[in-house]
Structure formats: C-alpha cells, structure tokens
PDB file of N, CA and C in Angstrom:
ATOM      1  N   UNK A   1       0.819  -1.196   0.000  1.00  0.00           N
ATOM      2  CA  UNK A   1       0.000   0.000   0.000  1.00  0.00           C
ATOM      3  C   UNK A   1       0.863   1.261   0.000  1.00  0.00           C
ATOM      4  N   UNK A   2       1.723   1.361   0.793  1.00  0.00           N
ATOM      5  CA  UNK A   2       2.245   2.574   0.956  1.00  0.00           C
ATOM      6  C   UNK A   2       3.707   2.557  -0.140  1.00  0.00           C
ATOM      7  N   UNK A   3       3.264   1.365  -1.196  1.00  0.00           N
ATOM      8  CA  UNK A   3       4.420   2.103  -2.395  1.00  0.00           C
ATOM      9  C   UNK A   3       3.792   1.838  -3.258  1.00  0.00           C
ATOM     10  N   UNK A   4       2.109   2.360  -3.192  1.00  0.00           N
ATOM     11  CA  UNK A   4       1.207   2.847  -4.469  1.00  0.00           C
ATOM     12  C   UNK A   4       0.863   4.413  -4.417  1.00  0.00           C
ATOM     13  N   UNK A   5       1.103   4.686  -3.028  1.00  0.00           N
ATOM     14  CA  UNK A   5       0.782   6.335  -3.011  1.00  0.00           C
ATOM     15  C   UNK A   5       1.379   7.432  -3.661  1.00  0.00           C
ATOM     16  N   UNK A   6       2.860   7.259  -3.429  1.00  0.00           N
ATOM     17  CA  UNK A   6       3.829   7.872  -4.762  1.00  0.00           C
ATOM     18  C   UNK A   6       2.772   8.217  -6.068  1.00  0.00           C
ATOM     19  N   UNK A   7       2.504   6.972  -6.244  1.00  0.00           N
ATOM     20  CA  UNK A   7       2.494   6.519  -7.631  1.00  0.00           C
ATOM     21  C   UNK A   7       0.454   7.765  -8.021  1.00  0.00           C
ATOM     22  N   UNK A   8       0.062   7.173  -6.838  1.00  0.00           N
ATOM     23  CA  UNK A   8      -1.231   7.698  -6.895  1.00  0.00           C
ATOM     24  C   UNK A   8      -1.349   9.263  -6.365  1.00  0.00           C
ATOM     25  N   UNK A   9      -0.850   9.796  -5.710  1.00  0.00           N
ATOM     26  CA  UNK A   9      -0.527  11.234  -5.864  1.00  0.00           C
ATOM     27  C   UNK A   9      -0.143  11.979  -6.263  1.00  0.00           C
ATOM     28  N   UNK A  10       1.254  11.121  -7.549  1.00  0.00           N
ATOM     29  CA  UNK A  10       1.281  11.887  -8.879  1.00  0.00           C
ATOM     30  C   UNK A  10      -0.076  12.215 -10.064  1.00  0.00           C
ATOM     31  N   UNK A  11      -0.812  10.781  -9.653  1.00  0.00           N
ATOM     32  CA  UNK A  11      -1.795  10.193 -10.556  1.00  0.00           C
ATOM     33  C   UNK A  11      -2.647  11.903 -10.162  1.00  0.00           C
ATOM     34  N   UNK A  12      -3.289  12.079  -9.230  1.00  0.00           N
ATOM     35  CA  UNK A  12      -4.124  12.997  -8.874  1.00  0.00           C
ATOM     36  C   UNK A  12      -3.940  14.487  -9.305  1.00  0.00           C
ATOM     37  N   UNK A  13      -2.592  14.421  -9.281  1.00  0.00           N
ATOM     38  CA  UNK A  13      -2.005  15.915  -9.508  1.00  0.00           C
ATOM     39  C   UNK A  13      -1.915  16.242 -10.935  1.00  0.00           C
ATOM     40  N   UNK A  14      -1.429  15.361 -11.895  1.00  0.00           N
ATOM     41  CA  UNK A  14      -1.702  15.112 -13.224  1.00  0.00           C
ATOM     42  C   UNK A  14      -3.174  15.668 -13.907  1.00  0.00           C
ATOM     43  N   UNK A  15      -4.015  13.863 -13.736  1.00  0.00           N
ATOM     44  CA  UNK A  15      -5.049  14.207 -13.982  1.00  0.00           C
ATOM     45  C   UNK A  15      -6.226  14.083 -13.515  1.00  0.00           C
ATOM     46  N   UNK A  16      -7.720  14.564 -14.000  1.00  0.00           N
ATOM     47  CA  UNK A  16      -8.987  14.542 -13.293  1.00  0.00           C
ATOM     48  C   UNK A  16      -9.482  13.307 -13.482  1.00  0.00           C
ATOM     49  N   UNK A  17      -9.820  12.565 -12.163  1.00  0.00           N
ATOM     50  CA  UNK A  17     -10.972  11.047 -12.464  1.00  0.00           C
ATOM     51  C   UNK A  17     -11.202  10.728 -10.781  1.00  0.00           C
ATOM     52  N   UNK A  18     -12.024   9.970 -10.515  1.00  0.00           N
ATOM     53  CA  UNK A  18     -12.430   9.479  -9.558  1.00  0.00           C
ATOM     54  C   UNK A  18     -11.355   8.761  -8.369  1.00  0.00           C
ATOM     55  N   UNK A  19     -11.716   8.746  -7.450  1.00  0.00           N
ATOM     56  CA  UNK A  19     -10.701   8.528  -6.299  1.00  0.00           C
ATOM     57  C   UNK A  19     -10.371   7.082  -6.597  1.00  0.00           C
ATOM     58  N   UNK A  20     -11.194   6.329  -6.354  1.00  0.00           N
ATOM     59  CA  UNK A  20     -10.977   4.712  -6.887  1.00  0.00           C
ATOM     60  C   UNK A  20     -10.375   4.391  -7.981  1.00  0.00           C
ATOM     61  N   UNK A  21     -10.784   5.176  -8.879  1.00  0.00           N
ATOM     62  CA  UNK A  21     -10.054   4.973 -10.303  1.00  0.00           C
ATOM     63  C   UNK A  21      -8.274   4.930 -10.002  1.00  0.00           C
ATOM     64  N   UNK A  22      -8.414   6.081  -9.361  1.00  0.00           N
ATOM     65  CA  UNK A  22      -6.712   6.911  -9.462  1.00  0.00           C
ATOM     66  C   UNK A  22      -5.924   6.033  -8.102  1.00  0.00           C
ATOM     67  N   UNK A  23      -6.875   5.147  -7.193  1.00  0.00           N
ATOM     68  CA  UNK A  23      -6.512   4.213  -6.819  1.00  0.00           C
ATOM     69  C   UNK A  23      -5.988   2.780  -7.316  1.00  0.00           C
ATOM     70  N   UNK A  24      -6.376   2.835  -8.268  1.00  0.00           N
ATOM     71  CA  UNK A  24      -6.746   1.578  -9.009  1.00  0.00           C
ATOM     72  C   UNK A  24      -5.343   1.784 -10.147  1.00  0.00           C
ATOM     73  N   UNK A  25      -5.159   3.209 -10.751  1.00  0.00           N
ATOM     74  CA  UNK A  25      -4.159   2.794 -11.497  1.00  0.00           C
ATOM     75  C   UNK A  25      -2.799   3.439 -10.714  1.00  0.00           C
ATOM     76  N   UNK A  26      -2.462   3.934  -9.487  1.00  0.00           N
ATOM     77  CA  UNK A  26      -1.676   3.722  -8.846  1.00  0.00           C
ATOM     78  C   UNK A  26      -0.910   2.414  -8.205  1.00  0.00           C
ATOM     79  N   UNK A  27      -1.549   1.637  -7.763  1.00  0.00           N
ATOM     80  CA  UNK A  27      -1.713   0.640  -8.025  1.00  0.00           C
ATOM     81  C   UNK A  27      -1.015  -0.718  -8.515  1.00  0.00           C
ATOM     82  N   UNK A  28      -1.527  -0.152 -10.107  1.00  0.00           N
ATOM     83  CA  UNK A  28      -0.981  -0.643 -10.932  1.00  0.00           C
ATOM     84  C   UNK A  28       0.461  -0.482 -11.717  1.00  0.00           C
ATOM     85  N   UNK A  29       0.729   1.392 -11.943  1.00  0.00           N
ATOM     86  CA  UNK A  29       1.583   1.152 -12.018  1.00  0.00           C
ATOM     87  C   UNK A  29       2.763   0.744 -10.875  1.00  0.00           C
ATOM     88  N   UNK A  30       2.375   0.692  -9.886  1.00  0.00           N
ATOM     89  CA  UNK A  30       3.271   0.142  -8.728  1.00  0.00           C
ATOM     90  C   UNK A  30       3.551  -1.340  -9.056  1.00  0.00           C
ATOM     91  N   UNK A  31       2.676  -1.797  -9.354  1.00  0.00           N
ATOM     92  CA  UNK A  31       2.835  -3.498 -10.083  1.00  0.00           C
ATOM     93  C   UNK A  31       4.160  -3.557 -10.999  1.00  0.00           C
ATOM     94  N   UNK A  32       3.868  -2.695 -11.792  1.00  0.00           N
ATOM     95  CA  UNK A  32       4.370  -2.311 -13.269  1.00  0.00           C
ATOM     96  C   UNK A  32       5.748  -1.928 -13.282  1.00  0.00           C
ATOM     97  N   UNK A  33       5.850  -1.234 -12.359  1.00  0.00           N
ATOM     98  CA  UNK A  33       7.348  -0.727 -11.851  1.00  0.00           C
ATOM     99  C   UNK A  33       7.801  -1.153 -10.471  1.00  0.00           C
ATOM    100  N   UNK A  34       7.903  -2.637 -10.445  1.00  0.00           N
ATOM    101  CA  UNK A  34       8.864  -2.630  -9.459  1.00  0.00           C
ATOM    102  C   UNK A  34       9.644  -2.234  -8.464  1.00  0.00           C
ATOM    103  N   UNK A  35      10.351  -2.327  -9.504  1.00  0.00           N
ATOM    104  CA  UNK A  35      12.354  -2.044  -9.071  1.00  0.00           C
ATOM    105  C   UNK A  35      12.137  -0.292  -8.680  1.00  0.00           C
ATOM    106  N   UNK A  36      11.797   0.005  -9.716  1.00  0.00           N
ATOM    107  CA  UNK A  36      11.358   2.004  -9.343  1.00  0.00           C
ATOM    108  C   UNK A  36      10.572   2.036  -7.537  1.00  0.00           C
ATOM    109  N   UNK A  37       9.847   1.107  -7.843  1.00  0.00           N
ATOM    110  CA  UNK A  37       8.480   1.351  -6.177  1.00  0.00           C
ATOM    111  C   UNK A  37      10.011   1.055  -5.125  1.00  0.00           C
ATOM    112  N   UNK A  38      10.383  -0.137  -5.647  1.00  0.00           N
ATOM    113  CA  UNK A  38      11.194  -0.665  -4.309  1.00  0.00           C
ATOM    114  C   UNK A  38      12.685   0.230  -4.238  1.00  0.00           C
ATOM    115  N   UNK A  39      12.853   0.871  -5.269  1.00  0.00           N
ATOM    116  CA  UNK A  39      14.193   2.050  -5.120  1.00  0.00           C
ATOM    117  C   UNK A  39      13.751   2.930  -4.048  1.00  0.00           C
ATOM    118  N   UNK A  40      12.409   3.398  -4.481  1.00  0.00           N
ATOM    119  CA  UNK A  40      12.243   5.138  -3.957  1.00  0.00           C
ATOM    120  C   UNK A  40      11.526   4.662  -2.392  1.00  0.00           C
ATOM    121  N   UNK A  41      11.415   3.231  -2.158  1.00  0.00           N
ATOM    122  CA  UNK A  41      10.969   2.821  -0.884  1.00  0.00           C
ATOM    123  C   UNK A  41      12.071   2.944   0.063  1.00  0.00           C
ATOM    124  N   UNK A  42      13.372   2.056  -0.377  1.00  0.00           N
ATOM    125  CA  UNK A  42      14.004   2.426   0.099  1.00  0.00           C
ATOM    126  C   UNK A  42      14.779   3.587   0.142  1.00  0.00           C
ATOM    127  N   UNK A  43      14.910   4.364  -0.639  1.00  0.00           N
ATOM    128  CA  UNK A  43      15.088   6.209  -0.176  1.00  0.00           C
ATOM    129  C   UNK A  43      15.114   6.862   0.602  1.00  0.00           C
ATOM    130  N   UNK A  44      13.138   6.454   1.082  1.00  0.00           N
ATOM    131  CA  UNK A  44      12.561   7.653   1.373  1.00  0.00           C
ATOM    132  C   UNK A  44      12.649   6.224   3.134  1.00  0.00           C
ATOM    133  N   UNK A  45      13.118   5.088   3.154  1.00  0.00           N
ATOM    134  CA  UNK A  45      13.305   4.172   4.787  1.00  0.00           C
ATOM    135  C   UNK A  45      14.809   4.999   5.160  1.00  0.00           C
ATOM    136  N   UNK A  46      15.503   4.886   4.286  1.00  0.00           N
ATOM    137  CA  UNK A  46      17.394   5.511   4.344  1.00  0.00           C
ATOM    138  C   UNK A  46      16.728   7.198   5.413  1.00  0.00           C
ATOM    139  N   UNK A  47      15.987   7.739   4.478  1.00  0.00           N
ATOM    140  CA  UNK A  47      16.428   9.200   4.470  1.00  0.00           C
ATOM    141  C   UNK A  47      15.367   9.330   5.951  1.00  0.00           C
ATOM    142  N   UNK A  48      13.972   8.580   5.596  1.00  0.00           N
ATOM    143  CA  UNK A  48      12.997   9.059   7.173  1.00  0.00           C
ATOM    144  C   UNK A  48      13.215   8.326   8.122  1.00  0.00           C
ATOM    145  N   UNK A  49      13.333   7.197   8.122  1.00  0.00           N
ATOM    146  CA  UNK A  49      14.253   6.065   9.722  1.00  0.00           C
ATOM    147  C   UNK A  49      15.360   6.125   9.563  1.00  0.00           C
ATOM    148  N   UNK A  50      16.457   5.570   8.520  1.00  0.00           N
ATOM    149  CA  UNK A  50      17.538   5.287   9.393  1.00  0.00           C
ATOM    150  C   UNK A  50      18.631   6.096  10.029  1.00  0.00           C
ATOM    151  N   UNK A  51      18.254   6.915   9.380  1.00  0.00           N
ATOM    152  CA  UNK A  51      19.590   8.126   9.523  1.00  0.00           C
ATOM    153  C   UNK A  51      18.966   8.822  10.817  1.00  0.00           C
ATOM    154  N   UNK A  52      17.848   8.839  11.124  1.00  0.00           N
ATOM    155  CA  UNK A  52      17.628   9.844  12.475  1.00  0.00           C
ATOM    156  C   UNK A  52      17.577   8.766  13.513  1.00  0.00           C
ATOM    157  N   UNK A  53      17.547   7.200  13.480  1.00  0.00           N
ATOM    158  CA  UNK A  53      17.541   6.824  14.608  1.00  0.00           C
ATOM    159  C   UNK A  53      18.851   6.206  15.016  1.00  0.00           C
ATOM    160  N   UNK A  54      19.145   5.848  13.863  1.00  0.00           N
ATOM    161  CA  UNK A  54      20.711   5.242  13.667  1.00  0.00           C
ATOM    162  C   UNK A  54      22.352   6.594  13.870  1.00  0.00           C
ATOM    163  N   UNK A  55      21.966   7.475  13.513  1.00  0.00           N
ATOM    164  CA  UNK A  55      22.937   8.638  12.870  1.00  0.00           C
ATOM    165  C   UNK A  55      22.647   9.616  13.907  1.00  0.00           C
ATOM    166  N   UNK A  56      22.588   9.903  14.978  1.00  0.00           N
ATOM    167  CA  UNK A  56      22.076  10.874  15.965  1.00  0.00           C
ATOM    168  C   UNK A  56      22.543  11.696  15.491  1.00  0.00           C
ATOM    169  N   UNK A  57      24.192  12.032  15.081  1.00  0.00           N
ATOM    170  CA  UNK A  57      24.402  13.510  14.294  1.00  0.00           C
ATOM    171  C   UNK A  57      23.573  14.219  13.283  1.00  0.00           C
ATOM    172  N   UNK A  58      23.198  13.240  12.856  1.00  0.00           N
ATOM    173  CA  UNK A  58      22.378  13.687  11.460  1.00  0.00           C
ATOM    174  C   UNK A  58      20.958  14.122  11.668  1.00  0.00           C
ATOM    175  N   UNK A  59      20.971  14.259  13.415  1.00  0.00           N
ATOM    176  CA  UNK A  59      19.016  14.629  13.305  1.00  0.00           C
ATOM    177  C   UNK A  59      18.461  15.846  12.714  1.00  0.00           C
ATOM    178  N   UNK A  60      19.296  16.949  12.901  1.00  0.00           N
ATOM    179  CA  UNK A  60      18.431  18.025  12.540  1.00  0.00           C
ATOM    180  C   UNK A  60      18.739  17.873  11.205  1.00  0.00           C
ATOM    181  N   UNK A  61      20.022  17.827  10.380  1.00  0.00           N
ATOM    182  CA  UNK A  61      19.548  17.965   8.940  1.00  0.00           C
ATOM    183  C   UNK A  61      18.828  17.041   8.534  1.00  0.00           C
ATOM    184  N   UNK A  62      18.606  16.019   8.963  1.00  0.00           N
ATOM    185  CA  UNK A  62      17.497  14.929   8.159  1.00  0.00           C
ATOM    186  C   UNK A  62      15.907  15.071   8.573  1.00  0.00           C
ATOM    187  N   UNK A  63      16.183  16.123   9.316  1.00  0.00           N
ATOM    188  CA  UNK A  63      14.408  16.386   9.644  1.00  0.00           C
ATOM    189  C   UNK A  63      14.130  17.688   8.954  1.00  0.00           C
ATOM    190  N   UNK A  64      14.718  18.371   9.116  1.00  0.00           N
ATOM    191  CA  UNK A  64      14.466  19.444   7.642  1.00  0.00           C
ATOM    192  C   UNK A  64      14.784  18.991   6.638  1.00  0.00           C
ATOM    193  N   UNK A  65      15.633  18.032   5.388  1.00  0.00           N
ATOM    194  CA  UNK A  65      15.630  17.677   4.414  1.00  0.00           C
ATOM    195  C   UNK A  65      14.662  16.398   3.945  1.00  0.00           C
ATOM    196  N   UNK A  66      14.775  15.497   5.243  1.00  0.00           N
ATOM    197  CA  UNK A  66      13.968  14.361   4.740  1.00  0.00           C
ATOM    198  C   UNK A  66      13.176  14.101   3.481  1.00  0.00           C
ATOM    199  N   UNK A  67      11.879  14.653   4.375  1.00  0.00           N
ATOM    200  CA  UNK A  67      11.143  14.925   3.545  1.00  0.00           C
ATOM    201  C   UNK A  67      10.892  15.126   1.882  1.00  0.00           C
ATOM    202  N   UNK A  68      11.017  16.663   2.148  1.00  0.00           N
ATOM    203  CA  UNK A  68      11.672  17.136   0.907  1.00  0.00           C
ATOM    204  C   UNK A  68      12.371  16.644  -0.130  1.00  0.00           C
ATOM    205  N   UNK A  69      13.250  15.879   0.412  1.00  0.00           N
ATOM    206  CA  UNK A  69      14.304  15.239  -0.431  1.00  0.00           C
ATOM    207  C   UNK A  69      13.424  13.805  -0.966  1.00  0.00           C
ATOM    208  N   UNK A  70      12.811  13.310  -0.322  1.00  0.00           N
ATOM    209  CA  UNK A  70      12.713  12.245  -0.488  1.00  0.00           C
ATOM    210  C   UNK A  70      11.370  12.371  -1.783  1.00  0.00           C
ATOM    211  N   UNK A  71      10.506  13.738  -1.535  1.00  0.00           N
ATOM    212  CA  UNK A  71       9.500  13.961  -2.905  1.00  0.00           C
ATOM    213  C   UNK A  71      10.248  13.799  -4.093  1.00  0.00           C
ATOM    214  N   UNK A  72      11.334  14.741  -3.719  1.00  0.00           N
ATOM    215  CA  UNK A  72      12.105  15.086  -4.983  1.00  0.00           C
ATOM    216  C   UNK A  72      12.647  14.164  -6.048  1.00  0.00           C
ATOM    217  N   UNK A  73      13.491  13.442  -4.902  1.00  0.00           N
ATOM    218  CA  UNK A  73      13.590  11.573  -5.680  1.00  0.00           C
ATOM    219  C   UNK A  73      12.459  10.807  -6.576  1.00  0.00           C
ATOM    220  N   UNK A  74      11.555  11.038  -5.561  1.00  0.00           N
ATOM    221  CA  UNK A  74      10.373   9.988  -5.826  1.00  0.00           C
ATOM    222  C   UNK A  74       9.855  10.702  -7.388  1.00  0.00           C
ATOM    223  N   UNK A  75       9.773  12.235  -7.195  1.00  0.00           N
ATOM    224  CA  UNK A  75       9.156  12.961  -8.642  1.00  0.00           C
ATOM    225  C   UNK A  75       9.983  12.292  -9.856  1.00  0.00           C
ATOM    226  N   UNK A  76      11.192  12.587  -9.305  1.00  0.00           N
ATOM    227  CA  UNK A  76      12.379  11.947 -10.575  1.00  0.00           C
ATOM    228  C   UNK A  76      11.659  11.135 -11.329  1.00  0.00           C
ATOM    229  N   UNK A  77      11.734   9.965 -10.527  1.00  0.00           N
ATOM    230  CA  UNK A  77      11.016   8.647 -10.928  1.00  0.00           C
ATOM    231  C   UNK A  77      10.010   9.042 -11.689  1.00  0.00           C
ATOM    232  N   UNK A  78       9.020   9.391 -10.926  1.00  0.00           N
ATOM    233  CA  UNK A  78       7.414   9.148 -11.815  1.00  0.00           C
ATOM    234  C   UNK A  78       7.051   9.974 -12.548  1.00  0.00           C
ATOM    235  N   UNK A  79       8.055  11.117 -12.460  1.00  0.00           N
ATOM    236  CA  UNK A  79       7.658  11.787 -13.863  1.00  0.00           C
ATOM    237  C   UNK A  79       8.241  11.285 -15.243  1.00  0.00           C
ATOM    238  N   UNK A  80       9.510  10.784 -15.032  1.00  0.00           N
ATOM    239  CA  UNK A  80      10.403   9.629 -16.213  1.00  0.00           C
ATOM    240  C   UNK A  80       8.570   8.663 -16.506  1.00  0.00           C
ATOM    241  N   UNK A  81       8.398   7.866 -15.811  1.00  0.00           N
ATOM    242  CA  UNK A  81       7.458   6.969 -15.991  1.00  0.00           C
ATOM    243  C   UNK A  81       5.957   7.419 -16.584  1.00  0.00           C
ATOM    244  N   UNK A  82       5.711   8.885 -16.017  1.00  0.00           N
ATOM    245  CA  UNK A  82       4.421   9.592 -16.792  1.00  0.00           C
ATOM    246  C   UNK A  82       4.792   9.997 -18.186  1.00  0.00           C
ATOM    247  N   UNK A  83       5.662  10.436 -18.192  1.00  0.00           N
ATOM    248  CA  UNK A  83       6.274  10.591 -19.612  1.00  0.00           C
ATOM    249  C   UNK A  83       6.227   9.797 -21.015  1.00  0.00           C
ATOM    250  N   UNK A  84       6.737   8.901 -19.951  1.00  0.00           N
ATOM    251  CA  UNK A  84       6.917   7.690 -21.104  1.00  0.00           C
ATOM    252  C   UNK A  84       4.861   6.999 -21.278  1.00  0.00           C
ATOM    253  N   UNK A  85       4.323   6.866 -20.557  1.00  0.00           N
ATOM    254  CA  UNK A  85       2.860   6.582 -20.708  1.00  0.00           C
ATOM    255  C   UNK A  85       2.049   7.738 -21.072  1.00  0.00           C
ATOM    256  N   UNK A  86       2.255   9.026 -21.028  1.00  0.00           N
ATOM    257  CA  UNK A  86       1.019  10.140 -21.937  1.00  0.00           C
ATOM    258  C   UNK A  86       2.150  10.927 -22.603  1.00  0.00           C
ATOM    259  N   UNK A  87       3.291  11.131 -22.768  1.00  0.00           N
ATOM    260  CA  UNK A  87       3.787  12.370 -23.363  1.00  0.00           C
ATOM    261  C   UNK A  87       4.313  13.282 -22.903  1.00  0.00           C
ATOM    262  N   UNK A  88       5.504  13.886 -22.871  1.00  0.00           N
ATOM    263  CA  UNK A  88       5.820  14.736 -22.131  1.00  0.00           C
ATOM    264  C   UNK A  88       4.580  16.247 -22.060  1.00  0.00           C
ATOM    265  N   UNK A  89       4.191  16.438 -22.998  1.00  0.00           N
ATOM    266  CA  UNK A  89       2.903  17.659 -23.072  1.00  0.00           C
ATOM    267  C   UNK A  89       2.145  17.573 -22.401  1.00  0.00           C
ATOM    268  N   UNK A  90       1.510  16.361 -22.157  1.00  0.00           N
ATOM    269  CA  UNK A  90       0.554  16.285 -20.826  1.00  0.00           C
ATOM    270  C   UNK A  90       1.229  16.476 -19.487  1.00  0.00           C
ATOM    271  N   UNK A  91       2.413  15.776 -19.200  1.00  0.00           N
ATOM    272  CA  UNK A  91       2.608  16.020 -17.981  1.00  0.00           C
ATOM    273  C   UNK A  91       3.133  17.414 -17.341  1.00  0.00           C
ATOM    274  N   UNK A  92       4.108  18.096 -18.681  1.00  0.00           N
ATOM    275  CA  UNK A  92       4.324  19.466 -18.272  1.00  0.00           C
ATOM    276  C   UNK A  92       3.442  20.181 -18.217  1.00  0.00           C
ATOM    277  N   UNK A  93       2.241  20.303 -18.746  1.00  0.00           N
ATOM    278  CA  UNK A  93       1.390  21.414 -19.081  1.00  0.00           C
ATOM    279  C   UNK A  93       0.389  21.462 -17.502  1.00  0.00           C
ATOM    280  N   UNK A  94       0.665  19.746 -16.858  1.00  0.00           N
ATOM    281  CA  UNK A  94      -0.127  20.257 -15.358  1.00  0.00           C
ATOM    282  C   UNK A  94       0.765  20.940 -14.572  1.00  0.00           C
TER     283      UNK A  94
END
C-alpha cells in the first residue's frame, strides 16, 4: 500500500478522475514498476528512519531535508514513468 501512493498522488495531480479509479491505477503502475516502487521505498526508509535513529548527528539535517528530499527523488522517478505513458505535453502542461 504505501508504495502505491507515490504513484497515486502523482496520478491525482496530473489528472482529473475518480478517487478509486486513481486508486486503481496507482496501483498498478506500482505493479508495473517494481524495481522504481522498491528504489524510492528504500530512499525515502534511508532518508525518514535510518539516519535519524541510527545517525544521531544527522538529526536536525534529516528532519528538515527528509522529507523534501525524499518527494524530490520519488518525482524523478514518476515523472520519467508519466512521460513515457502520456507524453511529455501532458505532464508538463499540469
């Protein structure tokens, strides 16, 4: 579940359709892409657990970057992947 949301909150931001729907093909492409779901999973485990519980030096910058950083990655990804399924015109123009 929680390495279809990526996938489905790009879906939303993109384009207009029903919640289930945009459930449904989040989802899927999570099926579809693997290796991508299980990269940016582990990313966003590295960047939000391990480093702040493991790395005590590293707490404050990893709690102001975390986050952040970890969208940024994840966009990488799924915008490469929206691209390649509607076109770059659709996806820039949202």
């Amino acid at each position: 579940m929680v390495g279809t949301l990526p996938y489905t909150f790009s879906l939303v931001a993109t384009f207009e359709n029903k919640t289930g729907i945009m459930m449904r093909n989040g989802l899927m492409l999570a099926i579809q892409h693997v290796p991508h779901m299980l990269l940016m999973l582990s990313v966003a485990g590295l960047l939000c657990l391990y480093l702040p519980i493991y790395q005590r030096w590293t707490l404050l910058p990893v709690l102001t970057l975390s986050f952040s950083l970890t969208a940024v990655v994840q966009s990488h990804f799924i915008s490469g992947i929206l691209v390649k399924l509607v076109g770059e015109e659709e996806v820039t123009d949202r």
